[in-house]
PDB file of N, CA and C in Angstrom:
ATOM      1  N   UNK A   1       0.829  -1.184   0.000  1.00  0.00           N
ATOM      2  CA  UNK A   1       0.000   0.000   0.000  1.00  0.00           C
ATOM      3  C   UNK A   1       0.872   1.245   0.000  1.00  0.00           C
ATOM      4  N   UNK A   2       0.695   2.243  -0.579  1.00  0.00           N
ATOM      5  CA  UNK A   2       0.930   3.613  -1.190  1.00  0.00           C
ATOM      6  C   UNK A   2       0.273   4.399   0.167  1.00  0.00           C
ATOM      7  N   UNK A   3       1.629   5.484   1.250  1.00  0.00           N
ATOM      8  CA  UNK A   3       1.303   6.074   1.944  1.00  0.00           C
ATOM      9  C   UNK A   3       0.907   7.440   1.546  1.00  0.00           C
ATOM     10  N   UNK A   4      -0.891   8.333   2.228  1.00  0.00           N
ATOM     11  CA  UNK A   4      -1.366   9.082   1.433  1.00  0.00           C
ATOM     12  C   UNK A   4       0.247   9.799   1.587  1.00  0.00           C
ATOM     13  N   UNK A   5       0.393  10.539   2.652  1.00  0.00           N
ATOM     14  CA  UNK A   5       1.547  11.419   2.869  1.00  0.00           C
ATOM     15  C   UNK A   5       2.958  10.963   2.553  1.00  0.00           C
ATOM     16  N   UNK A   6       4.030  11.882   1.990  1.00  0.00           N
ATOM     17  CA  UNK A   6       5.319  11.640   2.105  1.00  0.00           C
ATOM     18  C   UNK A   6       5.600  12.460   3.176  1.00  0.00           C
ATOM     19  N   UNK A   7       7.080  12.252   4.121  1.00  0.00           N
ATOM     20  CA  UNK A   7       7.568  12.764   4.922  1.00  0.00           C
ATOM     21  C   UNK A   7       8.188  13.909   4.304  1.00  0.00           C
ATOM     22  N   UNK A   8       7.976  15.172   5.493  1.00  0.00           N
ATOM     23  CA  UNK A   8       8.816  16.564   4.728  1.00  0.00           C
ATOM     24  C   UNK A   8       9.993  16.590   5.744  1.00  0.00           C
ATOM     25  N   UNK A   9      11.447  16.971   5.279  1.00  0.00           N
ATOM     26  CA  UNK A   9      12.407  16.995   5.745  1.00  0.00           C
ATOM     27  C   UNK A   9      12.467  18.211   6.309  1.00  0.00           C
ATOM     28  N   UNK A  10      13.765  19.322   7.123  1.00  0.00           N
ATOM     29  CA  UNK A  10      13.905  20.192   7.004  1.00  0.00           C
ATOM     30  C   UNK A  10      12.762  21.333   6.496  1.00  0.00           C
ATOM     31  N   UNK A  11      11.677  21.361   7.187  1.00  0.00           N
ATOM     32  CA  UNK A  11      10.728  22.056   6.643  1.00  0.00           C
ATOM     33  C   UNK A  11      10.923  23.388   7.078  1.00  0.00           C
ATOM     34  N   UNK A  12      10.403  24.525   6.391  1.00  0.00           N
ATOM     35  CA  UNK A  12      10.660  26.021   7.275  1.00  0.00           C
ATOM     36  C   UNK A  12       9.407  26.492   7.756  1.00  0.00           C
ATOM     37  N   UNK A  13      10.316  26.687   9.022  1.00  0.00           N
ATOM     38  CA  UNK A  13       8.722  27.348  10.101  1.00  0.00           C
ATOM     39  C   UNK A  13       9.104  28.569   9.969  1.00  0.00           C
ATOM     40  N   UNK A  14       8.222  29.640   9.971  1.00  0.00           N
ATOM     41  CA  UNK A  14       8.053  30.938   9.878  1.00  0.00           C
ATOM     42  C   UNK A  14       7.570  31.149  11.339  1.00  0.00           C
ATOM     43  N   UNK A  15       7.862  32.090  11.745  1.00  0.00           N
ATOM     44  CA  UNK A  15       7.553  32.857  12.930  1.00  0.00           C
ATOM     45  C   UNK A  15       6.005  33.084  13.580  1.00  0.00           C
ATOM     46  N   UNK A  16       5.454  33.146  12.503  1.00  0.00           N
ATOM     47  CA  UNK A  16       3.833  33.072  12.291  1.00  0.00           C
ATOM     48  C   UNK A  16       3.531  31.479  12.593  1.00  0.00           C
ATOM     49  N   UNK A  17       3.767  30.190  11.769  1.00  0.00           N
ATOM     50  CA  UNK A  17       3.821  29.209  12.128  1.00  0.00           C
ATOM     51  C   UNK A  17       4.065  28.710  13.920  1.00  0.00           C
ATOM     52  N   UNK A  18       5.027  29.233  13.742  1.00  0.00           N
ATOM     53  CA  UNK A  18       5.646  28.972  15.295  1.00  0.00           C
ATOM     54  C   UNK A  18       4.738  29.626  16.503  1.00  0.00           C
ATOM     55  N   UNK A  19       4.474  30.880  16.206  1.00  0.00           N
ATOM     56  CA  UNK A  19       3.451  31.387  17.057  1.00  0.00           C
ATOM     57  C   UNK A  19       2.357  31.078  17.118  1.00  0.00           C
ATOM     58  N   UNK A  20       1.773  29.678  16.110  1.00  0.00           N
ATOM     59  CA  UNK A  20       0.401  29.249  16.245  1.00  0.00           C
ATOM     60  C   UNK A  20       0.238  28.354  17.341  1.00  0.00           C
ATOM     61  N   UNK A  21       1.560  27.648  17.580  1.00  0.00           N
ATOM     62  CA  UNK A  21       1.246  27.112  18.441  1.00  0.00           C
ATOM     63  C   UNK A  21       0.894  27.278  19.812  1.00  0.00           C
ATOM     64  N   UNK A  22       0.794  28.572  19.983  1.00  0.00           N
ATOM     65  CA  UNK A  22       0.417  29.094  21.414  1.00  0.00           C
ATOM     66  C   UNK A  22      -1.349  29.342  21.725  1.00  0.00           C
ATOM     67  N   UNK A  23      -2.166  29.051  19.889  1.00  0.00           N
ATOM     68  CA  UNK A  23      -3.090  28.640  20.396  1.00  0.00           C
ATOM     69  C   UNK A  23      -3.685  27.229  20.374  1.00  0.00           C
ATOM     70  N   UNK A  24      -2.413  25.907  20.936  1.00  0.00           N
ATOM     71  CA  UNK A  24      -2.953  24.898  20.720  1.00  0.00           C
ATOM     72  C   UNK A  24      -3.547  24.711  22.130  1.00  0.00           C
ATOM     73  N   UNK A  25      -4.667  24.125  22.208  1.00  0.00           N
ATOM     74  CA  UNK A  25      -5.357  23.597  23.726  1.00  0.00           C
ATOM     75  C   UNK A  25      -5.686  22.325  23.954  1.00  0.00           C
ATOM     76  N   UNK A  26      -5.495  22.296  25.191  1.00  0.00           N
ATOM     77  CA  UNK A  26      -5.781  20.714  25.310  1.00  0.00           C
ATOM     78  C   UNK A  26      -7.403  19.953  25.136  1.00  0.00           C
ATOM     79  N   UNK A  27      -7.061  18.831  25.004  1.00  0.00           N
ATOM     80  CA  UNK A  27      -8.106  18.111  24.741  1.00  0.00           C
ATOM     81  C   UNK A  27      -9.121  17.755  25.674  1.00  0.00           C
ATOM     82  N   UNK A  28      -8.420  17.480  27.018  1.00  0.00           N
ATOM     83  CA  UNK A  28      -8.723  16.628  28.012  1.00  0.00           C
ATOM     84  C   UNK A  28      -8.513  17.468  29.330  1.00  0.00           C
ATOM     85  N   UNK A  29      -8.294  16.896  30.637  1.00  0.00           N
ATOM     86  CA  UNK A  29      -7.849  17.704  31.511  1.00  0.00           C
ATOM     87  C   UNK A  29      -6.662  18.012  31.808  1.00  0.00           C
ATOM     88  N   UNK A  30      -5.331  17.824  30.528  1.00  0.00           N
ATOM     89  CA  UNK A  30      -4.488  18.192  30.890  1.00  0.00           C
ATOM     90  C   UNK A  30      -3.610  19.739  30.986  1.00  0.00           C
ATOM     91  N   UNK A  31      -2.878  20.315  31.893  1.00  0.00           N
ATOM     92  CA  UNK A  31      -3.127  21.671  31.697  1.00  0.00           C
ATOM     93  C   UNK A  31      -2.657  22.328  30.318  1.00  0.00           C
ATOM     94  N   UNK A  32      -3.230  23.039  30.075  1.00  0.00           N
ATOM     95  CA  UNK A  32      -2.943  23.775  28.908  1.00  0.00           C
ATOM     96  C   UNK A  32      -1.451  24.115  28.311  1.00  0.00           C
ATOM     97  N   UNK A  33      -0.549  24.587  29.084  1.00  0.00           N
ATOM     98  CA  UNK A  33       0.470  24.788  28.989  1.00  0.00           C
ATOM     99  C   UNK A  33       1.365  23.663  28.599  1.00  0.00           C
ATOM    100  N   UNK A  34       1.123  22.727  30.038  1.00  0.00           N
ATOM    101  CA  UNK A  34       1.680  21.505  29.087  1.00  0.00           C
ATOM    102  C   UNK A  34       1.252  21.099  28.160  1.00  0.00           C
ATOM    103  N   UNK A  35       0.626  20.802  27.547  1.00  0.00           N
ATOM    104  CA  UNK A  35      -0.238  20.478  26.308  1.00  0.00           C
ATOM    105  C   UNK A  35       0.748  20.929  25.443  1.00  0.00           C
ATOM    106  N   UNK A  36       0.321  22.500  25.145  1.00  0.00           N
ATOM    107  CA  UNK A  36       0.924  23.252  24.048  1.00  0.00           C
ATOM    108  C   UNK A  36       2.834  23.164  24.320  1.00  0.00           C
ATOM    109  N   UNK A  37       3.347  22.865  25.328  1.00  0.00           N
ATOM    110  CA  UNK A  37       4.903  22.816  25.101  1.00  0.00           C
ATOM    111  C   UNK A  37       5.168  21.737  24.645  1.00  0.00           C
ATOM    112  N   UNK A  38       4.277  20.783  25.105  1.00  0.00           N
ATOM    113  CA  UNK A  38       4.813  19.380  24.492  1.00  0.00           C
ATOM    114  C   UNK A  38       4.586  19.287  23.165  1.00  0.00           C
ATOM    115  N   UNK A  39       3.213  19.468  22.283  1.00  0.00           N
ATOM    116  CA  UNK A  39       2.964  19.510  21.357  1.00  0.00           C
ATOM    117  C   UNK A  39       4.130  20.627  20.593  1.00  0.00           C
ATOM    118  N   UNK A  40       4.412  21.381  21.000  1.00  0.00           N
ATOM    119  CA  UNK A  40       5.948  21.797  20.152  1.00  0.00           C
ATOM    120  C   UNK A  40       6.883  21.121  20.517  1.00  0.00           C
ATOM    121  N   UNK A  41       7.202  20.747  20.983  1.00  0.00           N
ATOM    122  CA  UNK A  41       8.910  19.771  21.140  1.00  0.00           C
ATOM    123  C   UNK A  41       8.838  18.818  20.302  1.00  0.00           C
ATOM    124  N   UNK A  42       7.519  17.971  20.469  1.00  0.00           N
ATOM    125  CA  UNK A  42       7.154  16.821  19.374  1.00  0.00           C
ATOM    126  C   UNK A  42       7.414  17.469  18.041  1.00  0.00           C
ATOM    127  N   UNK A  43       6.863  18.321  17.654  1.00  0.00           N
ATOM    128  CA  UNK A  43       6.551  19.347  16.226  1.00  0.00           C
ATOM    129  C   UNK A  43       7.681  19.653  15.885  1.00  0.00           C
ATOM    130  N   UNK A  44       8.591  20.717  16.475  1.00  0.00           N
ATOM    131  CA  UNK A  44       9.785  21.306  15.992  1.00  0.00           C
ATOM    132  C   UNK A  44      11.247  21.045  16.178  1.00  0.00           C
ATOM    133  N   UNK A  45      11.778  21.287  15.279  1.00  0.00           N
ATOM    134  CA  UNK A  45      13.613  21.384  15.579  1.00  0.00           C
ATOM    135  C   UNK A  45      13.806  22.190  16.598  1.00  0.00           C
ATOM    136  N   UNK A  46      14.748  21.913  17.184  1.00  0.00           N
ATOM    137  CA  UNK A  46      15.709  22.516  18.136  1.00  0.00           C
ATOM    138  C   UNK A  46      15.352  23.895  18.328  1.00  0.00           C
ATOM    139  N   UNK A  47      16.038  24.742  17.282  1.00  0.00           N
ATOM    140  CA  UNK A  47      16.055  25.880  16.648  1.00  0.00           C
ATOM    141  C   UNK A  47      14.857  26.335  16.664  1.00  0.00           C
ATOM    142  N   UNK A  48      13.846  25.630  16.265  1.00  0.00           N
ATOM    143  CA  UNK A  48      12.589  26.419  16.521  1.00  0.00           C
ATOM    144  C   UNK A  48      12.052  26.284  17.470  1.00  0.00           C
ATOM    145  N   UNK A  49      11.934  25.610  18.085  1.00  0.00           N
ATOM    146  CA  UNK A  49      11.717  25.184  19.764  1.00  0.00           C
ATOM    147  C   UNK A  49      11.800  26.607  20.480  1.00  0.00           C
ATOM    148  N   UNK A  50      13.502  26.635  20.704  1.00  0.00           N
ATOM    149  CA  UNK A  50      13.815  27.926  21.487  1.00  0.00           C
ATOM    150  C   UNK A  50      13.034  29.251  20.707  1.00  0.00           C
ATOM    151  N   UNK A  51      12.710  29.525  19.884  1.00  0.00           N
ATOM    152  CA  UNK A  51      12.155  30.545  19.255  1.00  0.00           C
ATOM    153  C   UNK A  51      10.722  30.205  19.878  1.00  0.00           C
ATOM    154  N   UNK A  52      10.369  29.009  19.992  1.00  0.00           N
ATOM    155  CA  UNK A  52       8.725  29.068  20.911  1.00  0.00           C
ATOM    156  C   UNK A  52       8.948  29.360  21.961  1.00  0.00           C
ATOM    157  N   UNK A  53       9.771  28.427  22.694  1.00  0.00           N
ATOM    158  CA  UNK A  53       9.576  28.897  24.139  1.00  0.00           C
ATOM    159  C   UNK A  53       9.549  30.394  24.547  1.00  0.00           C
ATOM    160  N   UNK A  54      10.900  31.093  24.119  1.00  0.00           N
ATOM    161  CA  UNK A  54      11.067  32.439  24.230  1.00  0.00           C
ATOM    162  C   UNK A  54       9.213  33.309  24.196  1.00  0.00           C
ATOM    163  N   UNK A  55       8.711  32.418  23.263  1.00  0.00           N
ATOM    164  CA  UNK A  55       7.847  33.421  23.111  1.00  0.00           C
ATOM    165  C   UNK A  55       6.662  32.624  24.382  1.00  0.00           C
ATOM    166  N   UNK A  56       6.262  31.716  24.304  1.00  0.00           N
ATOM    167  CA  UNK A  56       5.731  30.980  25.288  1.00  0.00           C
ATOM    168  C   UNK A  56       6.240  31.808  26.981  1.00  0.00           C
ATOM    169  N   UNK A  57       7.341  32.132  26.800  1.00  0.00           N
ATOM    170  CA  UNK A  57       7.295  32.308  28.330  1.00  0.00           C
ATOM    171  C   UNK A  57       6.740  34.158  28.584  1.00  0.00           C
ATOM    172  N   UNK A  58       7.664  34.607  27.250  1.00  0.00           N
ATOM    173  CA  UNK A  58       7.171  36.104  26.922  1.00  0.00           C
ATOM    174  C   UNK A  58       5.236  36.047  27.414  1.00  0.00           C
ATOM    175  N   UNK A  59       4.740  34.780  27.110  1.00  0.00           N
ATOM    176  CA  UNK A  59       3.481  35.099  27.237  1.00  0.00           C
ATOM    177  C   UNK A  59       2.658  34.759  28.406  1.00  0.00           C
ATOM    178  N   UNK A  60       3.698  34.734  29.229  1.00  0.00           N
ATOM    179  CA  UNK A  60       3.348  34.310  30.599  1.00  0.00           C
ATOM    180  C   UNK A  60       3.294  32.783  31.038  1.00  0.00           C
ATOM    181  N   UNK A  61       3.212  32.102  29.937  1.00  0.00           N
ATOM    182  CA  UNK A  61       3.312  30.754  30.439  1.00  0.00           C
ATOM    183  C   UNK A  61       4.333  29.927  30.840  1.00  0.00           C
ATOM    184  N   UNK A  62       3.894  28.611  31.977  1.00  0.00           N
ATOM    185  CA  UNK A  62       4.884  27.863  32.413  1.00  0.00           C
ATOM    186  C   UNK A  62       5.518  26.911  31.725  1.00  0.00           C
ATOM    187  N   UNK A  63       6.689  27.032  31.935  1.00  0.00           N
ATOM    188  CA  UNK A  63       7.295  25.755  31.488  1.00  0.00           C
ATOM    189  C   UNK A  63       7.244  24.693  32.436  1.00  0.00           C
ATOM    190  N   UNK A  64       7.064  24.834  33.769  1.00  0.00           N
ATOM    191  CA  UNK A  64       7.318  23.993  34.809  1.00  0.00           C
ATOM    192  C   UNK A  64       5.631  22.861  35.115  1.00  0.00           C
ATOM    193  N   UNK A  65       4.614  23.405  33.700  1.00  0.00           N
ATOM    194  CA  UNK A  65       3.545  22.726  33.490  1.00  0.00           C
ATOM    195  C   UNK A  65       3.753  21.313  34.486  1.00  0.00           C
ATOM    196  N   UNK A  66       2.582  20.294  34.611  1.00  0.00           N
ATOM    197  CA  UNK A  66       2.665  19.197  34.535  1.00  0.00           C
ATOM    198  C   UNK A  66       1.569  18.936  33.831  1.00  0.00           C
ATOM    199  N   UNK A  67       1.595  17.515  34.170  1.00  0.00           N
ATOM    200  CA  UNK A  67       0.677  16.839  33.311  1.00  0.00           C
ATOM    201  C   UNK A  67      -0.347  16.010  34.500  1.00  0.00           C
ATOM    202  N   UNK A  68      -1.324  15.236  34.343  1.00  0.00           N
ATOM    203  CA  UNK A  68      -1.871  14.782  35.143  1.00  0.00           C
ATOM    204  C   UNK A  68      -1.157  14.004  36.203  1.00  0.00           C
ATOM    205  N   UNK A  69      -0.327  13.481  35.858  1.00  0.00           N
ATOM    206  CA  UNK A  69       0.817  12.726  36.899  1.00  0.00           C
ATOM    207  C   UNK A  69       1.867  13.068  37.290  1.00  0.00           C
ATOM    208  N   UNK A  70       2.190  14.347  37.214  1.00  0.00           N
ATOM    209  CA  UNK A  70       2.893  15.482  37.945  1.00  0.00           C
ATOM    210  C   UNK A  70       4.433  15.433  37.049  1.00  0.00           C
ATOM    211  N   UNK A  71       4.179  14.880  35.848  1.00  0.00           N
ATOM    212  CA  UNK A  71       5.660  15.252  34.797  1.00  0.00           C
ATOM    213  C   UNK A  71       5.547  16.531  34.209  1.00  0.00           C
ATOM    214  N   UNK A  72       6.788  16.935  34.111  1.00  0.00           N
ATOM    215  CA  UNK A  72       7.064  17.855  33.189  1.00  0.00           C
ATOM    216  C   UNK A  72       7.460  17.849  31.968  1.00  0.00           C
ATOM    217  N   UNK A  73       7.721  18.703  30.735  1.00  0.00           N
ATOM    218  CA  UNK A  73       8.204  18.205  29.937  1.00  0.00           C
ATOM    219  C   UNK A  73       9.306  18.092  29.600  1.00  0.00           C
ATOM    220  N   UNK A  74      10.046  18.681  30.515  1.00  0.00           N
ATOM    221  CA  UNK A  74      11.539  18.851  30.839  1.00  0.00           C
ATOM    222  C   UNK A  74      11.654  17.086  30.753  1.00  0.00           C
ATOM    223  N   UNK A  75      11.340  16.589  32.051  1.00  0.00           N
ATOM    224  CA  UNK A  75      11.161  15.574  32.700  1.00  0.00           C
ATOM    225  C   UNK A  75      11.087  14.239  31.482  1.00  0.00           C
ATOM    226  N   UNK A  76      10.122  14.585  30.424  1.00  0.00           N
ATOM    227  CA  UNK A  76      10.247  13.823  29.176  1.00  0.00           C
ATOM    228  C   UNK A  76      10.905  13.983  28.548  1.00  0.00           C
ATOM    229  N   UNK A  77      11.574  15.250  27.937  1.00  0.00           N
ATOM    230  CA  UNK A  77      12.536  15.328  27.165  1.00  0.00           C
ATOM    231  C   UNK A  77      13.760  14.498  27.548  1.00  0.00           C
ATOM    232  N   UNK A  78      13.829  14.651  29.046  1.00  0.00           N
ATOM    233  CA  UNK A  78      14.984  14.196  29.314  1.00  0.00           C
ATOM    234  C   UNK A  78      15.411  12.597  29.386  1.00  0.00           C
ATOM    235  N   UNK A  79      14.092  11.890  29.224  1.00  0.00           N
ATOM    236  CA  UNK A  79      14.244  10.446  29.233  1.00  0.00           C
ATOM    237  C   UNK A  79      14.314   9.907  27.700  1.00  0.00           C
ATOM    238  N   UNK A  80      14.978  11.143  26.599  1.00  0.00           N
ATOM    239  CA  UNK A  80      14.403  10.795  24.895  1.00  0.00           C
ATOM    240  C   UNK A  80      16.190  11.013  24.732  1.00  0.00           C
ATOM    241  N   UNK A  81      16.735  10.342  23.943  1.00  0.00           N
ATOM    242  CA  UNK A  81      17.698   9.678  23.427  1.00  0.00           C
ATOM    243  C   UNK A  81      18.653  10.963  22.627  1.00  0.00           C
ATOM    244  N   UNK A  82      17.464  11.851  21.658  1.00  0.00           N
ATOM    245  CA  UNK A  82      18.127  13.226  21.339  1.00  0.00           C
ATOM    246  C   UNK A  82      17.637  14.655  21.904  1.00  0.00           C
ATOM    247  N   UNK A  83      16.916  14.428  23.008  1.00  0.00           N
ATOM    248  CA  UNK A  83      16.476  15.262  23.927  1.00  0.00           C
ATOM    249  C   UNK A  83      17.565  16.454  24.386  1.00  0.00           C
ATOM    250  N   UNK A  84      18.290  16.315  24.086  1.00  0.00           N
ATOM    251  CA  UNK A  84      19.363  16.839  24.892  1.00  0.00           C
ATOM    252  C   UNK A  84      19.318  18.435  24.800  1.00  0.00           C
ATOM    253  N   UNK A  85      19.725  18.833  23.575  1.00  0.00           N
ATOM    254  CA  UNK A  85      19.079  20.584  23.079  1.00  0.00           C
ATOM    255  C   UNK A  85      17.749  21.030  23.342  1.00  0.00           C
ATOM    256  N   UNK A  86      16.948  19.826  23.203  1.00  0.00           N
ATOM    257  CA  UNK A  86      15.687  20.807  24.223  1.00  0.00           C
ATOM    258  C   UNK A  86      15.733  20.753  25.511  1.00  0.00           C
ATOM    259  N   UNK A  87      16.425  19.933  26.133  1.00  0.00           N
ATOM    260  CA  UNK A  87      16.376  19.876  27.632  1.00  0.00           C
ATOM    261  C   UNK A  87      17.209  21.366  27.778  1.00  0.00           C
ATOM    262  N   UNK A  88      17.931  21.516  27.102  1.00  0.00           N
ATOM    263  CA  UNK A  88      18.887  22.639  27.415  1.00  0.00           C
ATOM    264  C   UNK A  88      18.149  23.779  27.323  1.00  0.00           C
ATOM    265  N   UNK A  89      17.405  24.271  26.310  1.00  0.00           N
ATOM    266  CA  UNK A  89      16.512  24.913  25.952  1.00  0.00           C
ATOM    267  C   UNK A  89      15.370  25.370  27.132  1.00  0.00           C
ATOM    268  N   UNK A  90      14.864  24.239  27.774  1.00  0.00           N
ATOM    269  CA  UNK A  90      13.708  24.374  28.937  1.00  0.00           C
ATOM    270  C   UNK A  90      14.411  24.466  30.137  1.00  0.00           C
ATOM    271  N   UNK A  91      15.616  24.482  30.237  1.00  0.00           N
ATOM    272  CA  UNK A  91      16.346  24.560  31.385  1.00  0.00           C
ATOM    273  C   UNK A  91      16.840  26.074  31.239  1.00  0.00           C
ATOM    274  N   UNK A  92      17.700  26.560  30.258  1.00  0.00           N
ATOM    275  CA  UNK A  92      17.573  27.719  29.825  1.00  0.00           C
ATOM    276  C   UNK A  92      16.246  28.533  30.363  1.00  0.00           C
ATOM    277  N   UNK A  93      15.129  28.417  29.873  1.00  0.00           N
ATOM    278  CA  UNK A  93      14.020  29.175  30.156  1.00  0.00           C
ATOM    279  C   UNK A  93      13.817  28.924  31.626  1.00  0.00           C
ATOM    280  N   UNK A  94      14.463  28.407  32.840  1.00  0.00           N
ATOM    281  CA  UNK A  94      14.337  27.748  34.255  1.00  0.00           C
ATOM    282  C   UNK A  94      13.078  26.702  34.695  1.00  0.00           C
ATOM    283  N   UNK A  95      13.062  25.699  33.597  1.00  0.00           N
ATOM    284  CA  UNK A  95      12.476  24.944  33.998  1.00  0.00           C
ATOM    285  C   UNK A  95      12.807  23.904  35.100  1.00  0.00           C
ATOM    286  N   UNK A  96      12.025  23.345  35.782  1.00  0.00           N
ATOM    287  CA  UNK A  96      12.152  22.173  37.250  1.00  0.00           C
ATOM    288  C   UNK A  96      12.377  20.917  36.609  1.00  0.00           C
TER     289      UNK A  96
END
């Protein structure tokens, strides 16, 4: 079987792009914040990451989110294999 999608490499996020993600919300009861940081770390490169957060925190929000079971996303990043530049990144911004 023929997948509908091909994978995009190196794609370019625009600033506009990047700033959409600050209106992603959660689904469920998890808090908002986490929601939307995680859903960018998953989403973006490195490089664009720190260009969210910066603005993520500019907008008052936490990085030190949890999730229903009291993780952070620090906390996940840090158990992921190339995690390492975003951990730096959310630690940078003073995440727990």
């Amino acid at each position: 079987m023929r997948k509908d999608k091909e994978k995009v490499l190196d794609e370019v996020w625009t600033e506009d792009r990047i700033r959409g993600f600050l209106d992603v919300r959660s689904y469920d009861a998890t808090a908002e914040d986490f929601h939307m940081l995680l859903k960018a770390y998953q989403s973006m490169r490195a490089e664009d990451f720190e260009i969210f957060v910066n603005m993520f925190t500019e907008a008052g929000r936490s990085v030190d989110a949890t999730d229903p079971t009291g993780r952070t996303v620090l906390s996940i990043v840090a158990e992921h294999h190339h995690g390492g530049p975003y951990a730096e990144i959310l630690e940078k911004a003073s995440a727990a």
